[in-house]
PDB file of N, CA and C in Angstrom:
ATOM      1  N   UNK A   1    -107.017 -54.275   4.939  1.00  0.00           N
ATOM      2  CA  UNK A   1    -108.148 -55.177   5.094  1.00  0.00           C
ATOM      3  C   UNK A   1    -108.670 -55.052   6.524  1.00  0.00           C
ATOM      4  N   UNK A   2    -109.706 -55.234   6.662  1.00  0.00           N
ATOM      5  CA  UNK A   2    -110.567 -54.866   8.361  1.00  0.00           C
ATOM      6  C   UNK A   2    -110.778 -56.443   8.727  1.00  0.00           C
ATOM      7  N   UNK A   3    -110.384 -56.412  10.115  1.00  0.00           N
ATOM      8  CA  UNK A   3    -110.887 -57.327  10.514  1.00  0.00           C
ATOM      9  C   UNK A   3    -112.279 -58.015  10.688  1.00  0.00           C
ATOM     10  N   UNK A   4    -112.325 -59.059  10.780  1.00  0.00           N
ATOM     11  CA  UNK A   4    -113.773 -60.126  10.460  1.00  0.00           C
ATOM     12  C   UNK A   4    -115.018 -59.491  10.972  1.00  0.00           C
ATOM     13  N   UNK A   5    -114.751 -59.168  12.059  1.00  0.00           N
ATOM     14  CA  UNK A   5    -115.399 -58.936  13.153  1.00  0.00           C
ATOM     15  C   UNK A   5    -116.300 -57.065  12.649  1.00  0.00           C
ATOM     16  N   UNK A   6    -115.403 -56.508  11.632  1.00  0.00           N
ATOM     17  CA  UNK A   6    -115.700 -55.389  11.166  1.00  0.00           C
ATOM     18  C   UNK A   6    -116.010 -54.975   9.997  1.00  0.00           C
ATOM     19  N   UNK A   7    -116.132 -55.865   9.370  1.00  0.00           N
ATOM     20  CA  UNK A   7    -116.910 -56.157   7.446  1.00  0.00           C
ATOM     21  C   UNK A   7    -118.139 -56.525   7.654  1.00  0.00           C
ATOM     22  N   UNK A   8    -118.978 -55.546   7.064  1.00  0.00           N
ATOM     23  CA  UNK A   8    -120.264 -55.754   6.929  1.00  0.00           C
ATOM     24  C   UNK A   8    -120.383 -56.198   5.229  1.00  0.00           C
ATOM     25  N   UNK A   9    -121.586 -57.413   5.655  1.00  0.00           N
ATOM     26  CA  UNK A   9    -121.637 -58.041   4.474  1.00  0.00           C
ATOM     27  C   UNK A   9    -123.413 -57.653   4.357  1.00  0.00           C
ATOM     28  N   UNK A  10    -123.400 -58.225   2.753  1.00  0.00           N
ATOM     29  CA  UNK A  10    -124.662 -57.217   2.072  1.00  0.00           C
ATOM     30  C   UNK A  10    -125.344 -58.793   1.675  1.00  0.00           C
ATOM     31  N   UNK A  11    -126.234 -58.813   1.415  1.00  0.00           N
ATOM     32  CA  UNK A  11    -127.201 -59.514   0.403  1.00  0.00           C
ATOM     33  C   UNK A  11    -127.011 -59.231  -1.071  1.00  0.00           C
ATOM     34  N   UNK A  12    -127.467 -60.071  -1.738  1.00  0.00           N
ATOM     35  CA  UNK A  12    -127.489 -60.440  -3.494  1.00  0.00           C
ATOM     36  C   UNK A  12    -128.740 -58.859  -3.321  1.00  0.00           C
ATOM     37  N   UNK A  13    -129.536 -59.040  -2.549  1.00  0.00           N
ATOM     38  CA  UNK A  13    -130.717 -57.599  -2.824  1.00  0.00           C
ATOM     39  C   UNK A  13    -130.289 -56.512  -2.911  1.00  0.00           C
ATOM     40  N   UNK A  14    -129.782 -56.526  -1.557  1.00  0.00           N
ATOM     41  CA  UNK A  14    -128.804 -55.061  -1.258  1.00  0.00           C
ATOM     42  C   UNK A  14    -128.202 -54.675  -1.800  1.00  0.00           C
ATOM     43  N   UNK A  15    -127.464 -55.702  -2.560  1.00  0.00           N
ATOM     44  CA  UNK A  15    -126.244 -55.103  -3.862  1.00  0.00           C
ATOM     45  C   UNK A  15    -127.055 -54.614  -4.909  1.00  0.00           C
ATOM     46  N   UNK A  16    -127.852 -55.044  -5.018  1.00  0.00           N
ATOM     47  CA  UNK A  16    -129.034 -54.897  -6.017  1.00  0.00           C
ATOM     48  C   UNK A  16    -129.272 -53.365  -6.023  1.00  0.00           C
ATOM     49  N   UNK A  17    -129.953 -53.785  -4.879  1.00  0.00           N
ATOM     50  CA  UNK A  17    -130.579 -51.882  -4.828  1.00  0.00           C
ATOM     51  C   UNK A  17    -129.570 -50.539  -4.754  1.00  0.00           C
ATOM     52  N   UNK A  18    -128.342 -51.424  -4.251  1.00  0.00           N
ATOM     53  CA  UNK A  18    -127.391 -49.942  -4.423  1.00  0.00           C
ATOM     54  C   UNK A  18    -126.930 -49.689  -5.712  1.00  0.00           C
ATOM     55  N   UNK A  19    -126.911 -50.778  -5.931  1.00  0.00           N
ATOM     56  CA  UNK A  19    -125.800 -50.613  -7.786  1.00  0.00           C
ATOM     57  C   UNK A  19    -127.450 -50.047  -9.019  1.00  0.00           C
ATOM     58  N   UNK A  20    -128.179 -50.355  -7.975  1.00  0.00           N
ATOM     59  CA  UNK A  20    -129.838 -49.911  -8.486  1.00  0.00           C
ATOM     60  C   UNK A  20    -129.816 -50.895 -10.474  1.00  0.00           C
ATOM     61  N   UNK A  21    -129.065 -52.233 -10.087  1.00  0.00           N
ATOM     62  CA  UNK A  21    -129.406 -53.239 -10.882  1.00  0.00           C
ATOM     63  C   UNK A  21    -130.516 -54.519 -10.427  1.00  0.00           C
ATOM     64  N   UNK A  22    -130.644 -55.602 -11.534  1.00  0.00           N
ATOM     65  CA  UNK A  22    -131.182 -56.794 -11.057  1.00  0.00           C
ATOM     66  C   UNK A  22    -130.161 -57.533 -10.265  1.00  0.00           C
ATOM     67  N   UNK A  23    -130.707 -58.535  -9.145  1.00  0.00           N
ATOM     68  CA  UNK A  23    -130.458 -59.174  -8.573  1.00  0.00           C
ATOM     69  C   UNK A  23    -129.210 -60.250  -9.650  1.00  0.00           C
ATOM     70  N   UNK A  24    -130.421 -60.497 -10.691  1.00  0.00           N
ATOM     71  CA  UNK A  24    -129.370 -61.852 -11.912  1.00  0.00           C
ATOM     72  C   UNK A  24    -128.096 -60.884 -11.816  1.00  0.00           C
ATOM     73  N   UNK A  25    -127.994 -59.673 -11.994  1.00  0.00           N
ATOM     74  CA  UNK A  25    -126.810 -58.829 -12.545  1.00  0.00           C
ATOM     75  C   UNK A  25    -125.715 -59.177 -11.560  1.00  0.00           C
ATOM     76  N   UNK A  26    -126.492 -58.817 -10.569  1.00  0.00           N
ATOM     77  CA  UNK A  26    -124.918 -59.402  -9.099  1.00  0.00           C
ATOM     78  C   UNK A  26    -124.911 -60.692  -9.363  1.00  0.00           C
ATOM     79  N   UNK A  27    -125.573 -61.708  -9.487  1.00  0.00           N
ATOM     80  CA  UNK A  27    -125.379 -62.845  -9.105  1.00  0.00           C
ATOM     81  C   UNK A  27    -124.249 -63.061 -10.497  1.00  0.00           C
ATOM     82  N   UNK A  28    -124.385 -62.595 -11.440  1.00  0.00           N
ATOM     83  CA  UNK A  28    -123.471 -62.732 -12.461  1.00  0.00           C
ATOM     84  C   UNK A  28    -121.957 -62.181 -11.957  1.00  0.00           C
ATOM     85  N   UNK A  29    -121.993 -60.894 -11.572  1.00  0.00           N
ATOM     86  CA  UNK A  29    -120.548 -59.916 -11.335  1.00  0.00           C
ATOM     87  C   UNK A  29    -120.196 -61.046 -10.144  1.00  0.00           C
ATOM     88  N   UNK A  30    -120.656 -61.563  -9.362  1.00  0.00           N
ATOM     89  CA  UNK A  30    -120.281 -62.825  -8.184  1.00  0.00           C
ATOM     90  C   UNK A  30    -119.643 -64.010  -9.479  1.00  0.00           C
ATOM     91  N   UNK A  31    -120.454 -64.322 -10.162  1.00  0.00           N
ATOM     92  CA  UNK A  31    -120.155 -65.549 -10.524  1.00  0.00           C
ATOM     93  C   UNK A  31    -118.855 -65.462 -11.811  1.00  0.00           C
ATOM     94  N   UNK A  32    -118.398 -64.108 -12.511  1.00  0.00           N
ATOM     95  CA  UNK A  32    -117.344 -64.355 -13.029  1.00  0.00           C
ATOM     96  C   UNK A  32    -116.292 -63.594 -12.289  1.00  0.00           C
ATOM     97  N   UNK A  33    -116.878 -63.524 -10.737  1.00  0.00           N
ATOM     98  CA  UNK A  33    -115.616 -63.367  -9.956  1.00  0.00           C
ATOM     99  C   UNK A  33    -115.321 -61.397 -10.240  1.00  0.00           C
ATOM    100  N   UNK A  34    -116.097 -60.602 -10.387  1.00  0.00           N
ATOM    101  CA  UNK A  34    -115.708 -59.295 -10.728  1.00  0.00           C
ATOM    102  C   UNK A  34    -116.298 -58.854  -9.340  1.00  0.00           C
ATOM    103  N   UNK A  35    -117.171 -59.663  -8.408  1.00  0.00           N
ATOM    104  CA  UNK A  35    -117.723 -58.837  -7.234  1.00  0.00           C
ATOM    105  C   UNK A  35    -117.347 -60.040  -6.191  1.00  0.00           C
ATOM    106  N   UNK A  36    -116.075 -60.111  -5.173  1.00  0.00           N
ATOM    107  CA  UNK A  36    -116.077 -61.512  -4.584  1.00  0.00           C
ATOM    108  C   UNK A  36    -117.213 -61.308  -3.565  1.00  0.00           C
ATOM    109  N   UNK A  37    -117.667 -62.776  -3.466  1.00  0.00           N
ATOM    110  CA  UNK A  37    -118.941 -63.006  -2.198  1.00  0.00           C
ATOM    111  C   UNK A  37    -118.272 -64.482  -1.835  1.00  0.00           C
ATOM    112  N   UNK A  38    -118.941 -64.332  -0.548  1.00  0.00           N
ATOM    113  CA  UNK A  38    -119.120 -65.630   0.486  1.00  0.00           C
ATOM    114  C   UNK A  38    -120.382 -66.324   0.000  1.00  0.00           C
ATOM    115  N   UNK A  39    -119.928 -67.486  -0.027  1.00  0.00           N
ATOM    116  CA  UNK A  39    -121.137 -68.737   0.364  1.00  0.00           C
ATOM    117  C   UNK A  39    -121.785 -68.876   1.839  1.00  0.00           C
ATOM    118  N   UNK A  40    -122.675 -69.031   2.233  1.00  0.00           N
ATOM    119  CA  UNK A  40    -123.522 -69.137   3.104  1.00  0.00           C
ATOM    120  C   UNK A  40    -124.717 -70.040   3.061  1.00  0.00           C
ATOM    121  N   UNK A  41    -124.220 -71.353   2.918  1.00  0.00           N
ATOM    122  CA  UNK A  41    -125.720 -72.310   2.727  1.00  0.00           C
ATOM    123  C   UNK A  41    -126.072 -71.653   0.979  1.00  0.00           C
ATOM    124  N   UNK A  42    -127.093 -71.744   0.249  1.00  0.00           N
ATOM    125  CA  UNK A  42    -126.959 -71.428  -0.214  1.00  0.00           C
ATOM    126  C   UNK A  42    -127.295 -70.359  -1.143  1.00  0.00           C
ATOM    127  N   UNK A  43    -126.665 -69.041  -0.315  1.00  0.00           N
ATOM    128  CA  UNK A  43    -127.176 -67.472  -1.090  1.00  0.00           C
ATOM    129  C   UNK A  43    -125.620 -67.105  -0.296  1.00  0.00           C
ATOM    130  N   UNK A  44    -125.435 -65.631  -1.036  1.00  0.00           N
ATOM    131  CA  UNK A  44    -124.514 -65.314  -1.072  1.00  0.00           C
ATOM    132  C   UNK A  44    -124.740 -64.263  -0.164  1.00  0.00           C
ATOM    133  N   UNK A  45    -123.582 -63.176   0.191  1.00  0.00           N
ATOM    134  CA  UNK A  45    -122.435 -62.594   1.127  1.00  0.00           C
ATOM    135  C   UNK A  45    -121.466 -61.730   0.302  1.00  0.00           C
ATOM    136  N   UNK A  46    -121.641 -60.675   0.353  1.00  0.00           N
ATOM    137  CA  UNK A  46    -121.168 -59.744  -0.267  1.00  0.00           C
ATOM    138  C   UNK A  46    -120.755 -58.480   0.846  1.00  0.00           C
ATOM    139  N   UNK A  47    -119.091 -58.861   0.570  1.00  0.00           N
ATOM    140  CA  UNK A  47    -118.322 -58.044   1.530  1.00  0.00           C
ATOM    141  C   UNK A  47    -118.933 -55.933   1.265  1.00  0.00           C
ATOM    142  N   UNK A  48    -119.257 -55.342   2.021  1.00  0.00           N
ATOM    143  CA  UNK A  48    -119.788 -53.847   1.504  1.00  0.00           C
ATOM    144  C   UNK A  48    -118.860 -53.110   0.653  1.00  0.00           C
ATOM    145  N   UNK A  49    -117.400 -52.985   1.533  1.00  0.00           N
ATOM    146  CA  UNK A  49    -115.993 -52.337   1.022  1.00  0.00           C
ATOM    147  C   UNK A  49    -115.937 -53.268  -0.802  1.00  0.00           C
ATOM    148  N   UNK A  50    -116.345 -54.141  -0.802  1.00  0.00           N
ATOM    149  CA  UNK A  50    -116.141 -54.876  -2.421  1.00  0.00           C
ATOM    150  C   UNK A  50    -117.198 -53.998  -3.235  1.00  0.00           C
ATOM    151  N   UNK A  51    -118.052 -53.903  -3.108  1.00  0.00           N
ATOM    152  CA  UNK A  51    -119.238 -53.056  -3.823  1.00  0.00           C
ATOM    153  C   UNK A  51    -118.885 -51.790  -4.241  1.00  0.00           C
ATOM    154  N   UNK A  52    -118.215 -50.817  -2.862  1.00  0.00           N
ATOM    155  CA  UNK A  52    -117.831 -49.413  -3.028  1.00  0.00           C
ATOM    156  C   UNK A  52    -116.383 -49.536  -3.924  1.00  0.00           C
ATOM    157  N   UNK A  53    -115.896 -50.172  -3.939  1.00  0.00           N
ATOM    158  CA  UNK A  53    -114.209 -50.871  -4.687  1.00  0.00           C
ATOM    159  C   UNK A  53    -114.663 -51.003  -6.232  1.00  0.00           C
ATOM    160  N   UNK A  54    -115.867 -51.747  -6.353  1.00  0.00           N
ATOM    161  CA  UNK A  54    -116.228 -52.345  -8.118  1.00  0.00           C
ATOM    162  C   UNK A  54    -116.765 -51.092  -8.245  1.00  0.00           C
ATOM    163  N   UNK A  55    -117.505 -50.194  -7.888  1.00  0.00           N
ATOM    164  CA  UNK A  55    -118.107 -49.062  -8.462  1.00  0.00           C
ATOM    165  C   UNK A  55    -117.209 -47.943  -8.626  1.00  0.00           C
ATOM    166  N   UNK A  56    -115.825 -47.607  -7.938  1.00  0.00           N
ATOM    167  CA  UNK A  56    -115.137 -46.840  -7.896  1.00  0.00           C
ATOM    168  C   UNK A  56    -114.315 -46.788  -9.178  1.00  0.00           C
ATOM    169  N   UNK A  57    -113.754 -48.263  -8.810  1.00  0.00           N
ATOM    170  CA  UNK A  57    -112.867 -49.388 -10.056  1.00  0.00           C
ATOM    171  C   UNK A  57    -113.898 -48.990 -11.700  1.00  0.00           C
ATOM    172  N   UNK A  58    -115.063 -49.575 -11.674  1.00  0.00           N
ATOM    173  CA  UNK A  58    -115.829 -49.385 -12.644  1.00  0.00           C
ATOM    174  C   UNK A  58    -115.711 -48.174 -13.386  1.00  0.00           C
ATOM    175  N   UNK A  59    -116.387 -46.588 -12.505  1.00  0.00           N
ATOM    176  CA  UNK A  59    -116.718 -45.318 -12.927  1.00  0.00           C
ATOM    177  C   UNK A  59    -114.780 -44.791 -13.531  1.00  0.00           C
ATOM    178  N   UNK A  60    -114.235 -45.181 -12.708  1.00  0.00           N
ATOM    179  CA  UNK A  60    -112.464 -44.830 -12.689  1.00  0.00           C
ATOM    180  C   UNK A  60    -112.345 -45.243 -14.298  1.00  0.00           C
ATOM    181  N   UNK A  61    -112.596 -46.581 -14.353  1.00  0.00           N
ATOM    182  CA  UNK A  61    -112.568 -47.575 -15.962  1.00  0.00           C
ATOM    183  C   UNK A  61    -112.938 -46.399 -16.863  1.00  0.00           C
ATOM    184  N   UNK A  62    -114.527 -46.767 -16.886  1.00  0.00           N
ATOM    185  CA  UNK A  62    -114.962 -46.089 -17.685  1.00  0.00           C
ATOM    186  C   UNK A  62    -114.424 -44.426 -18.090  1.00  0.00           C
ATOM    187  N   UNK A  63    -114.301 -43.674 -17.169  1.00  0.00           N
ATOM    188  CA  UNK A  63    -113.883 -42.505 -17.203  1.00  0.00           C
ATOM    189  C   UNK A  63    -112.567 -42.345 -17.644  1.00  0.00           C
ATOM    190  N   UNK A  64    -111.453 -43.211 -17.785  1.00  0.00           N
ATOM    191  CA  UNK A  64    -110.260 -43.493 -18.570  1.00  0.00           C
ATOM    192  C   UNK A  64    -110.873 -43.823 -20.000  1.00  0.00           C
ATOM    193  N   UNK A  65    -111.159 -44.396 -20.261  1.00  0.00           N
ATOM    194  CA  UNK A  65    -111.748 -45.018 -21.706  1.00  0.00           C
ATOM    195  C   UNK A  65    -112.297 -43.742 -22.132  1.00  0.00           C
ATOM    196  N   UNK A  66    -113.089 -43.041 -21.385  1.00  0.00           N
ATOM    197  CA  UNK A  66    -113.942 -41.992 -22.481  1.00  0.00           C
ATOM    198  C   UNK A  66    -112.884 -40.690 -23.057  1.00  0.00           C
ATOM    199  N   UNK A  67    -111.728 -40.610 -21.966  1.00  0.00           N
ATOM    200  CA  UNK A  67    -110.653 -39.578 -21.853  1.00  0.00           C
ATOM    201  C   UNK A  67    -109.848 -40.377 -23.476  1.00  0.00           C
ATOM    202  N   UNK A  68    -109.220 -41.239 -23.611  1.00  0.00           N
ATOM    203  CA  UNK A  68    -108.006 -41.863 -24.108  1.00  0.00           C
ATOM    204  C   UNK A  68    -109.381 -42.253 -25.835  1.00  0.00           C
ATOM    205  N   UNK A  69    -110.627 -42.347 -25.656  1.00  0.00           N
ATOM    206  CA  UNK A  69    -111.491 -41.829 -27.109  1.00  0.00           C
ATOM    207  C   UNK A  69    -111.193 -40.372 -27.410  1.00  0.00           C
ATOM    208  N   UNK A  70    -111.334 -39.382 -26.563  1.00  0.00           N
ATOM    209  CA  UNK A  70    -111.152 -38.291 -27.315  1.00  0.00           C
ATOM    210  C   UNK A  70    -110.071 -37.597 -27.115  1.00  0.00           C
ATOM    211  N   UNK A  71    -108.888 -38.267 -26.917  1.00  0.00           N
ATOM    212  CA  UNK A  71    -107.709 -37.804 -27.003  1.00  0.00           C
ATOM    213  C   UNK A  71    -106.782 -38.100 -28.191  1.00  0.00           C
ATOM    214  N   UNK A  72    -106.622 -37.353 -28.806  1.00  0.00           N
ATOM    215  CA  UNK A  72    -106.000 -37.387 -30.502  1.00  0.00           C
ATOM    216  C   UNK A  72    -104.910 -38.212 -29.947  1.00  0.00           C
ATOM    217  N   UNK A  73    -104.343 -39.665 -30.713  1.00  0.00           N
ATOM    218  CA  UNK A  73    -102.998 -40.326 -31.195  1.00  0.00           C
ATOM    219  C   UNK A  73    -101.923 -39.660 -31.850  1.00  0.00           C
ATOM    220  N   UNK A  74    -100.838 -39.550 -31.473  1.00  0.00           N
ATOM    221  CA  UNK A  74     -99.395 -39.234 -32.223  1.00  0.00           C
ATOM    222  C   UNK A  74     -98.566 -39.963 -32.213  1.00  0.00           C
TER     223      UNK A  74
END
């Protein structure tokens, strides 16, 4: 974990435009807790390293799932 002083935090937009979704979409992955953010008055704070983590985590997911479909059962 990096210290405070060295986490750059993103906007609900920013997450937006990188994950190149809607804004509602983060505010959702925030709100059942799959993307953690900070409160700040009230809009959110989205650690950067969490973004590159859910997309890694995500593509990793998915790319297991598509392997273990076309891999014959015995």
């Amino acid at each position: 974990m990096h210290p405070l002083n060295e986490v750059v935090f993103l906007t609900v937009a920013e997450v937006a435009s990188v994950m190149r979704v809607t804004k509602m979409t983060v505010y959702r992955l925030v709100h059942s807790g799959h993307l953690p953010a900070v409160r700040v008055g009230r809009s959110f704070r989205i650690p950067e390293q969490a973004v590159h983590v859910y997309l890694r985590e995500s593509y990793l997911g998915a790319e297991v799932g598509t392997e273990s479909a076309t891999t014959p059962s015995t």
